[in-house]
C-alpha atoms as a PDB file:
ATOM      1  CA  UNK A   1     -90.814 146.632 -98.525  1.00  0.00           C
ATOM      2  CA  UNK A   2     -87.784 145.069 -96.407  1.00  0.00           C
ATOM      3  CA  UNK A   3     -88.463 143.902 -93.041  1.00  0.00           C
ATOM      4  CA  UNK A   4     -86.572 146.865 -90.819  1.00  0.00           C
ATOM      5  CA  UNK A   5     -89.042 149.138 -93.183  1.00  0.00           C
ATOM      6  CA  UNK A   6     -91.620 146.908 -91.908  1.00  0.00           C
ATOM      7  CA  UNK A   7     -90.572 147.037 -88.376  1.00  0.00           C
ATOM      8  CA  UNK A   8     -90.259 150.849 -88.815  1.00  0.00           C
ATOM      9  CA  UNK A   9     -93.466 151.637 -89.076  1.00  0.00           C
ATOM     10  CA  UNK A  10     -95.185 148.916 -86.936  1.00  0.00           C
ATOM     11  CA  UNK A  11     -93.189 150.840 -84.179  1.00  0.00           C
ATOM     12  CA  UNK A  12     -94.555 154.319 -85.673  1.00  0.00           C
ATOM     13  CA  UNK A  13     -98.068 152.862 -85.464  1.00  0.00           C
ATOM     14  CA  UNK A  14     -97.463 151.213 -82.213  1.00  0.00           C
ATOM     15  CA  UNK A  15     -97.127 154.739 -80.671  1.00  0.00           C
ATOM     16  CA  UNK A  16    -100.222 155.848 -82.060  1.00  0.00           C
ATOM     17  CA  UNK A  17    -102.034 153.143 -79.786  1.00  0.00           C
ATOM     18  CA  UNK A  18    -102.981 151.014 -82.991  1.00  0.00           C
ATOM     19  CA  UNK A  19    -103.890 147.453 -82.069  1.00  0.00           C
ATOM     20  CA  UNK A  20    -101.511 144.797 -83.285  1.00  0.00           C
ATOM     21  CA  UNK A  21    -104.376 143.569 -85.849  1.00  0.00           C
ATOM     22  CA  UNK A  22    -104.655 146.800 -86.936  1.00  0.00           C
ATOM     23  CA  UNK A  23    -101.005 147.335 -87.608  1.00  0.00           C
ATOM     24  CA  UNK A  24    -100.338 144.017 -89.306  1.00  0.00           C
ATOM     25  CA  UNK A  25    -103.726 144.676 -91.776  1.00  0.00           C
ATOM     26  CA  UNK A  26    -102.718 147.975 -92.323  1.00  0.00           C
ATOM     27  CA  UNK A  27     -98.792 146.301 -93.300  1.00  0.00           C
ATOM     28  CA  UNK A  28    -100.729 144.099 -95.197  1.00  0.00           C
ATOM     29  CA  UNK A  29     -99.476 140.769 -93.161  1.00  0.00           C
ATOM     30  CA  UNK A  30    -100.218 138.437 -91.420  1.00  0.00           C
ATOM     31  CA  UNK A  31    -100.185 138.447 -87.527  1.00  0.00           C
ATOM     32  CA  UNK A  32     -98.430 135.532 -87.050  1.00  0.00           C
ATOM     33  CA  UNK A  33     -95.564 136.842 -90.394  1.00  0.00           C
ATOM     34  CA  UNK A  34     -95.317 140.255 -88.224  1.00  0.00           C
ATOM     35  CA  UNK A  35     -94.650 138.880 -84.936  1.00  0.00           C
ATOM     36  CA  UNK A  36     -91.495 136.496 -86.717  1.00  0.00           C
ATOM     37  CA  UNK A  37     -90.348 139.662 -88.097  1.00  0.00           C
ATOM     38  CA  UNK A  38     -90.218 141.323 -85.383  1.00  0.00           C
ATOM     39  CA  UNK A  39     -88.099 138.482 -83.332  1.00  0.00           C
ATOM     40  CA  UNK A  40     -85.872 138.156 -85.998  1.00  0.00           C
ATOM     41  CA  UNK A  41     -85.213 141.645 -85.254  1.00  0.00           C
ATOM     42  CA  UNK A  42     -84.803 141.869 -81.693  1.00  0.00           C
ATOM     43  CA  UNK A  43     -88.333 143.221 -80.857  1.00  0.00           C
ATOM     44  CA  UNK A  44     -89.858 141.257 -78.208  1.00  0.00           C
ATOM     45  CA  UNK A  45     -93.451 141.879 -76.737  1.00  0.00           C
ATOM     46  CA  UNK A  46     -93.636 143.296 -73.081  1.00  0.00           C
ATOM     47  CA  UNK A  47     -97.102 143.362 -72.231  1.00  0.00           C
ATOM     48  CA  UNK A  48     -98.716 143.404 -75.542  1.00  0.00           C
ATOM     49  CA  UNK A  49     -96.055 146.334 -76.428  1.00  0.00           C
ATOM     50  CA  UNK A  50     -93.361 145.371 -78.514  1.00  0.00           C
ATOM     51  CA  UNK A  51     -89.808 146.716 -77.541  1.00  0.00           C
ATOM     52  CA  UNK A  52     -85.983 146.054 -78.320  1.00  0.00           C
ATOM     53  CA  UNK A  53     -84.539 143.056 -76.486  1.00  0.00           C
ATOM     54  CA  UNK A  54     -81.327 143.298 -74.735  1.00  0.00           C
ATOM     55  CA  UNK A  55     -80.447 140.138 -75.174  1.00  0.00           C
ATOM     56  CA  UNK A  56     -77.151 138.451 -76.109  1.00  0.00           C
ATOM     57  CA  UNK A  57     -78.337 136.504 -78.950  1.00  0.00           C
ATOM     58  CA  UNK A  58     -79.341 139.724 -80.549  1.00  0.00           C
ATOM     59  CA  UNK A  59     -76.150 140.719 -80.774  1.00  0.00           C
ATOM     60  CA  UNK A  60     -75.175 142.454 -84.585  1.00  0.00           C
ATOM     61  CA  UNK A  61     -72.954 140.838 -86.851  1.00  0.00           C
ATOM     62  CA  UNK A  62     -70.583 143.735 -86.782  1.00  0.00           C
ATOM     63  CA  UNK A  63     -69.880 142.894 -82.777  1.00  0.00           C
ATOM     64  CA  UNK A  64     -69.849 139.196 -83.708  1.00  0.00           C
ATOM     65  CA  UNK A  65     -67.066 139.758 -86.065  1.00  0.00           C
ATOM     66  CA  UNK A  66     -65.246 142.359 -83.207  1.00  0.00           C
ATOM     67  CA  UNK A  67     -65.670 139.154 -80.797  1.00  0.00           C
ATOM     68  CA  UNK A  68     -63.690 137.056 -83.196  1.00  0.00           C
ATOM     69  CA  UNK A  69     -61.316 139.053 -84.262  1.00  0.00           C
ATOM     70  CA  UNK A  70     -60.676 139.019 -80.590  1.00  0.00           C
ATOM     71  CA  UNK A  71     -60.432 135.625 -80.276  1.00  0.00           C
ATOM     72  CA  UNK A  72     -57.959 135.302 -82.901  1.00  0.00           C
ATOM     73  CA  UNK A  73     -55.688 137.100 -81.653  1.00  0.00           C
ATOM     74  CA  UNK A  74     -56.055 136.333 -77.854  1.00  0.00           C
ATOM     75  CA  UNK A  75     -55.365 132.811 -79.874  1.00  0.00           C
ATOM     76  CA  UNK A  76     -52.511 134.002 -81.785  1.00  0.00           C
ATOM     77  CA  UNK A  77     -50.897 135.490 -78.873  1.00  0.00           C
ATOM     78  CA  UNK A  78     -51.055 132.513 -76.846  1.00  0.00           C
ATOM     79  CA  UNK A  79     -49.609 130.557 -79.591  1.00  0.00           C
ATOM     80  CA  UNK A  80     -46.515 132.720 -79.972  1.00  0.00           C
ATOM     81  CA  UNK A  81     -46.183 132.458 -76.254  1.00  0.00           C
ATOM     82  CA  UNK A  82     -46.505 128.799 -75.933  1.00  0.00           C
ATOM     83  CA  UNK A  83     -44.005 128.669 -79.398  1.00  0.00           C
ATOM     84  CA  UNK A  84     -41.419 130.535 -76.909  1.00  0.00           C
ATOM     85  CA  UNK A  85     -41.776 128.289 -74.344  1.00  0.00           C
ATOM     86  CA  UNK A  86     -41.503 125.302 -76.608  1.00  0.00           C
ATOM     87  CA  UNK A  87     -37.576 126.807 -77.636  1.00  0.00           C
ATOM     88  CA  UNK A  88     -36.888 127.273 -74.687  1.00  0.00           C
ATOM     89  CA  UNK A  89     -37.686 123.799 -73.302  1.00  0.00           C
ATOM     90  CA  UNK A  90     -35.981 122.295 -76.509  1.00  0.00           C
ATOM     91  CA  UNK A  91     -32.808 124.511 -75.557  1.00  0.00           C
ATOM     92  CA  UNK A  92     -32.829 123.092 -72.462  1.00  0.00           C
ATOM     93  CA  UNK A  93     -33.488 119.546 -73.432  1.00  0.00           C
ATOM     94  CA  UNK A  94     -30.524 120.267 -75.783  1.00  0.00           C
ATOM     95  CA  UNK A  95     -28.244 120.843 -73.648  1.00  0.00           C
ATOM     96  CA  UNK A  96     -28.981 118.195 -70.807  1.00  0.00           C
ATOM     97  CA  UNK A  97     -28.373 115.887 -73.621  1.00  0.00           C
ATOM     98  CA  UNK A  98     -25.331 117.734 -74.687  1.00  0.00           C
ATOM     99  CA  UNK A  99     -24.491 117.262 -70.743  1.00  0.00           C
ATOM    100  CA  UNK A 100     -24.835 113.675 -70.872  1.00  0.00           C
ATOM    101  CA  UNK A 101     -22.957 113.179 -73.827  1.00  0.00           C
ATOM    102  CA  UNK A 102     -19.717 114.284 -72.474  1.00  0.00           C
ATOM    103  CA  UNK A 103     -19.908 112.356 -69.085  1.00  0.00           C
ATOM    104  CA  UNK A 104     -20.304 109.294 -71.264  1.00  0.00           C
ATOM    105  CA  UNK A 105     -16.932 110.327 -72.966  1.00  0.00           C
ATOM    106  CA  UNK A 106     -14.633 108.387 -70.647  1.00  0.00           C
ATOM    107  CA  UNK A 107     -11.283 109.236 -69.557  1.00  0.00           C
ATOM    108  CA  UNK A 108      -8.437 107.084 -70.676  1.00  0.00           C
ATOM    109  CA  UNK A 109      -7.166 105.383 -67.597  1.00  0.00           C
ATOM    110  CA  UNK A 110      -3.512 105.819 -66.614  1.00  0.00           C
ATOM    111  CA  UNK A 111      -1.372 102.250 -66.012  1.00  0.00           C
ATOM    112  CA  UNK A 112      -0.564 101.311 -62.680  1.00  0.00           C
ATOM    113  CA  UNK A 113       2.980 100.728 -63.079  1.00  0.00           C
ATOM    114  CA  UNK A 114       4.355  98.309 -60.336  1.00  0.00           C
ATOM    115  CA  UNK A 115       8.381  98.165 -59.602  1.00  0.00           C
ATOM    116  CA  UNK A 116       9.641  94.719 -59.338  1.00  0.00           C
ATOM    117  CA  UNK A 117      13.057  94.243 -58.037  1.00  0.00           C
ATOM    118  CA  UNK A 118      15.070  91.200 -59.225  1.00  0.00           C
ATOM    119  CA  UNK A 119      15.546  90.226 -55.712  1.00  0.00           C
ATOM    120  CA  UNK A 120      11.273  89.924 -55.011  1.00  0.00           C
ATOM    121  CA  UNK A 121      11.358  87.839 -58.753  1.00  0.00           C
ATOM    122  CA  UNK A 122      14.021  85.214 -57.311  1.00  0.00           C
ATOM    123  CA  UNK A 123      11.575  84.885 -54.009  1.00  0.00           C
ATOM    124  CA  UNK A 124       8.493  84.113 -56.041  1.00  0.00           C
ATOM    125  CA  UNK A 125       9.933  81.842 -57.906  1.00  0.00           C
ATOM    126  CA  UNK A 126      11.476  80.687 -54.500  1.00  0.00           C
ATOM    127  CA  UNK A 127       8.156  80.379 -53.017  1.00  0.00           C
ATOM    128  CA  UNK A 128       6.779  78.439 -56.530  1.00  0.00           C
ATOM    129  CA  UNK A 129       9.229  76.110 -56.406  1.00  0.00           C
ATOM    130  CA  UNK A 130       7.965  75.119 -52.632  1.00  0.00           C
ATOM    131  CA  UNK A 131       4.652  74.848 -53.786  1.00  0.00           C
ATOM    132  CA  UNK A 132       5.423  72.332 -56.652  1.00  0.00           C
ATOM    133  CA  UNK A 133       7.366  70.380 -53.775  1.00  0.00           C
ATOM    134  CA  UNK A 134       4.760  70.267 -51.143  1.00  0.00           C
ATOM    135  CA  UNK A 135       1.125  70.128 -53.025  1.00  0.00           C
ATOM    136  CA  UNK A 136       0.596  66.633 -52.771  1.00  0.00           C
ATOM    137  CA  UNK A 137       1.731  66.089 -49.497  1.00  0.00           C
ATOM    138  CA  UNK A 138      -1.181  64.200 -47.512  1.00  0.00           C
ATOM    139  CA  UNK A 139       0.049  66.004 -44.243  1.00  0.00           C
ATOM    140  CA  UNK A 140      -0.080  69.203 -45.623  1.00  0.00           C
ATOM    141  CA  UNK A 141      -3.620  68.992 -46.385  1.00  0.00           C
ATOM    142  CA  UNK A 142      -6.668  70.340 -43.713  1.00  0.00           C
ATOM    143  CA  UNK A 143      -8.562  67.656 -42.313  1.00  0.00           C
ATOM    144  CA  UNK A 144     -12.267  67.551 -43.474  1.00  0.00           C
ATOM    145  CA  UNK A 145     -13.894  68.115 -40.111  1.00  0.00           C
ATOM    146  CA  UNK A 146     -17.582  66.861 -39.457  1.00  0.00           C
ATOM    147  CA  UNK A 147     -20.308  68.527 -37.696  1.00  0.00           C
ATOM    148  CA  UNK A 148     -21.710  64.959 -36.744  1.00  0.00           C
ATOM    149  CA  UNK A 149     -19.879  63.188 -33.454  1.00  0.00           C
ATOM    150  CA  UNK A 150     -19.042  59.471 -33.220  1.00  0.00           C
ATOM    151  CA  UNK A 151     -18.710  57.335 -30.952  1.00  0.00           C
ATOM    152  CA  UNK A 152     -15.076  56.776 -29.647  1.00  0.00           C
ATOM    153  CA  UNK A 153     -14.249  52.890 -29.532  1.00  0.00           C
ATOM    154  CA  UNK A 154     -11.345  51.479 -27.583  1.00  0.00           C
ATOM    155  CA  UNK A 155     -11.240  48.300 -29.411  1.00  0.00           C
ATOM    156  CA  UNK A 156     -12.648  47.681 -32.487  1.00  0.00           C
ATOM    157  CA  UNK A 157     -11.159  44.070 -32.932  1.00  0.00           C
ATOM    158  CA  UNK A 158     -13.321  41.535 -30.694  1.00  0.00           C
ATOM    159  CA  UNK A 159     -12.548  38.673 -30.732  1.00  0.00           C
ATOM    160  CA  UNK A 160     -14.098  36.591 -28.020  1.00  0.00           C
ATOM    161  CA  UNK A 161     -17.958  37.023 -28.487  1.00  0.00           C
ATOM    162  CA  UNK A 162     -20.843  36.160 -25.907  1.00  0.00           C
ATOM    163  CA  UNK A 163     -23.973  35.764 -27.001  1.00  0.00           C
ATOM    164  CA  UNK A 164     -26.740  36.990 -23.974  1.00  0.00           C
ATOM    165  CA  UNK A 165     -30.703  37.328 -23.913  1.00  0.00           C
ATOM    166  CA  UNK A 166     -30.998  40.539 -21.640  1.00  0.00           C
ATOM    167  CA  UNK A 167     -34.182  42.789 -21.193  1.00  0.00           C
ATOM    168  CA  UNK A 168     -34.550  46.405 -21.368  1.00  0.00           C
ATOM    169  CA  UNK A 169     -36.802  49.174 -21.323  1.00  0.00           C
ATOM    170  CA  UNK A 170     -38.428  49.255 -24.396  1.00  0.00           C
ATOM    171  CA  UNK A 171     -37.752  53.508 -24.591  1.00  0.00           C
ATOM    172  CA  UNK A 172     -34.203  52.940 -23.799  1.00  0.00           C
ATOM    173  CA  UNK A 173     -33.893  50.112 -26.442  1.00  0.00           C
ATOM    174  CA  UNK A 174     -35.701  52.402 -29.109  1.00  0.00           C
ATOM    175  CA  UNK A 175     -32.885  55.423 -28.179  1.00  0.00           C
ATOM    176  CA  UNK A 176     -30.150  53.382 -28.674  1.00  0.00           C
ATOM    177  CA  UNK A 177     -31.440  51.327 -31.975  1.00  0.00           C
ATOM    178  CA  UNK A 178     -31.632  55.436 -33.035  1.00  0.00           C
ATOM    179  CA  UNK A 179     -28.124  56.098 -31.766  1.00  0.00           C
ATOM    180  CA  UNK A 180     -26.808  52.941 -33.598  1.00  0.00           C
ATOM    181  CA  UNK A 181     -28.452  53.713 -36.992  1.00  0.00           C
ATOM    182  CA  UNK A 182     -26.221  57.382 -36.823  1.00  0.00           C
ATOM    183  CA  UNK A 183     -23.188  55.685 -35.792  1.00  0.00           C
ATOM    184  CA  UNK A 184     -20.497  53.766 -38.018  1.00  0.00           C
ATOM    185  CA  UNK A 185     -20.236  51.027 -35.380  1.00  0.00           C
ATOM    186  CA  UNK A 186     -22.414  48.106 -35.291  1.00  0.00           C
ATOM    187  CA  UNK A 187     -24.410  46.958 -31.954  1.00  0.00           C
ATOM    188  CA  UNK A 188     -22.240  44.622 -30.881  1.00  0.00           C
ATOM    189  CA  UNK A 189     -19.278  47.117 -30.658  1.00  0.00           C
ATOM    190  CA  UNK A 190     -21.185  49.992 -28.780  1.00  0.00           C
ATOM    191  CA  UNK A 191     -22.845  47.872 -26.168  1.00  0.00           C
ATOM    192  CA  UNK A 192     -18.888  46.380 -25.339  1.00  0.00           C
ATOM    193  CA  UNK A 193     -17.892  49.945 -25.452  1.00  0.00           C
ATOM    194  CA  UNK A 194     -20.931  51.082 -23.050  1.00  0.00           C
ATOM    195  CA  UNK A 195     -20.219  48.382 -20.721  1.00  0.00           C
ATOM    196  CA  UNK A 196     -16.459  49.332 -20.055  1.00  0.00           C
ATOM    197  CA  UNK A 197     -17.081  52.822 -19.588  1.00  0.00           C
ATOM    198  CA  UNK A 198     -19.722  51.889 -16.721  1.00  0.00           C
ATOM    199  CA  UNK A 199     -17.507  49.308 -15.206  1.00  0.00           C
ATOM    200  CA  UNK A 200     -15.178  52.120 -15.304  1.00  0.00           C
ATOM    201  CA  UNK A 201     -16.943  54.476 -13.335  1.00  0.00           C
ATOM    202  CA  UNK A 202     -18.096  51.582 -10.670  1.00  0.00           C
ATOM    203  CA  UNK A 203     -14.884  49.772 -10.377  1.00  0.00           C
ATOM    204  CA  UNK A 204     -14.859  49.967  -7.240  1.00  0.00           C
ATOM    205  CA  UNK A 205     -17.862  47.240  -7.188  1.00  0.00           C
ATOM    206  CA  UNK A 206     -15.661  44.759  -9.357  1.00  0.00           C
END
């Protein structure tokens, strides 16, 4: 005896208000073997009454294959679609490329051609000869002009020199050591040159 035979008529005894004990001795089983085969099944008990399960996992293998069938070919059609899109986004990858290619392919460049007269030749050579002439003429030359101002000195030449012990204001004295050390002129030629331009402004007082 199979196990839906078995199942068969524990449900025909069932509804003859037989006990479960009584059902499984009269199937010749044990309790515990009936109630597994049951389950396996779908029979599950309600109350001490044992009655088909609706649930998914009883599901028969005839609807599990229907459910993958399904998914094969919700699969499959997905695939064919994404295959589409796939050619289509290699067509247009294609021909970007394609695009690029030809605005690489650069045009040959037409000569510039320039008309020189004989008359503008004689004038550069005119105005190369003057160059030759005049390149290493001093005068011609731009003076290299510097940011930093000197001092301008009258007379540079002094002949006739006094020595003096004089005393000053120690800030002064430290400004003009400074101004000294940035000029090209010594001490002794500043101080003449400092004196004349004050005598010049009081000479009045001479």
């Amino acid at each position: 005896m199979d196990s839906k035979d078995r199942v068969e008529l524990f449900l025909k005894f069932q509804n003859q208000n037989m006990s479960f004990e009584d059902i499984s001795k009269k199937l010749e089983i044990k309790p515990a073997t009936l109630r597994k085969t049951l389950n396996r099944n779908g029979y599950k008990s309600n109350k001490g009454i044992y009655v088909k399960s609706a649930d998914e996992s009883q599901i028969s293998f005839e609807d599990i294959n229907n459910i993958n069938e399904g998914k094969k070919s919700i699969k499959g059609k997905a695939k064919g679609n994404n295959t589409t899109k796939d050619v289509s986004k290699n067509k247009k990858n294609n021909d970007k490329i394609e695009r690029a290619k030809k605005k690489k392919v650069a045009t040959p460049k037409r000569d510039k051609k320039i008309n020189i007269s004989q008359e503008d030749i004689d004038k550069l050579c005119e105005v190369y000869d003057w160059y030759i002439q005049v390149k290493d003429n001093k005068a011609l030359k731009p003076k290299k002009l510097s940011n930093k101002k000197d001092i301008v000195i009258e007379d540079e030449n002094i002949k006739d020199i006094k020595s003096v012990n004089i005393r000053v204001d120690k800030g002064t004295w430290e400004d003009f050591e400074r101004l000294c050390s940035n000029s090209s002129f010594n001490k002794k030629e500043i101080i003449t040159q400092a004196l004349k331009d004050f005598m010049k402004t009081y000479k009045n007082l001479l």
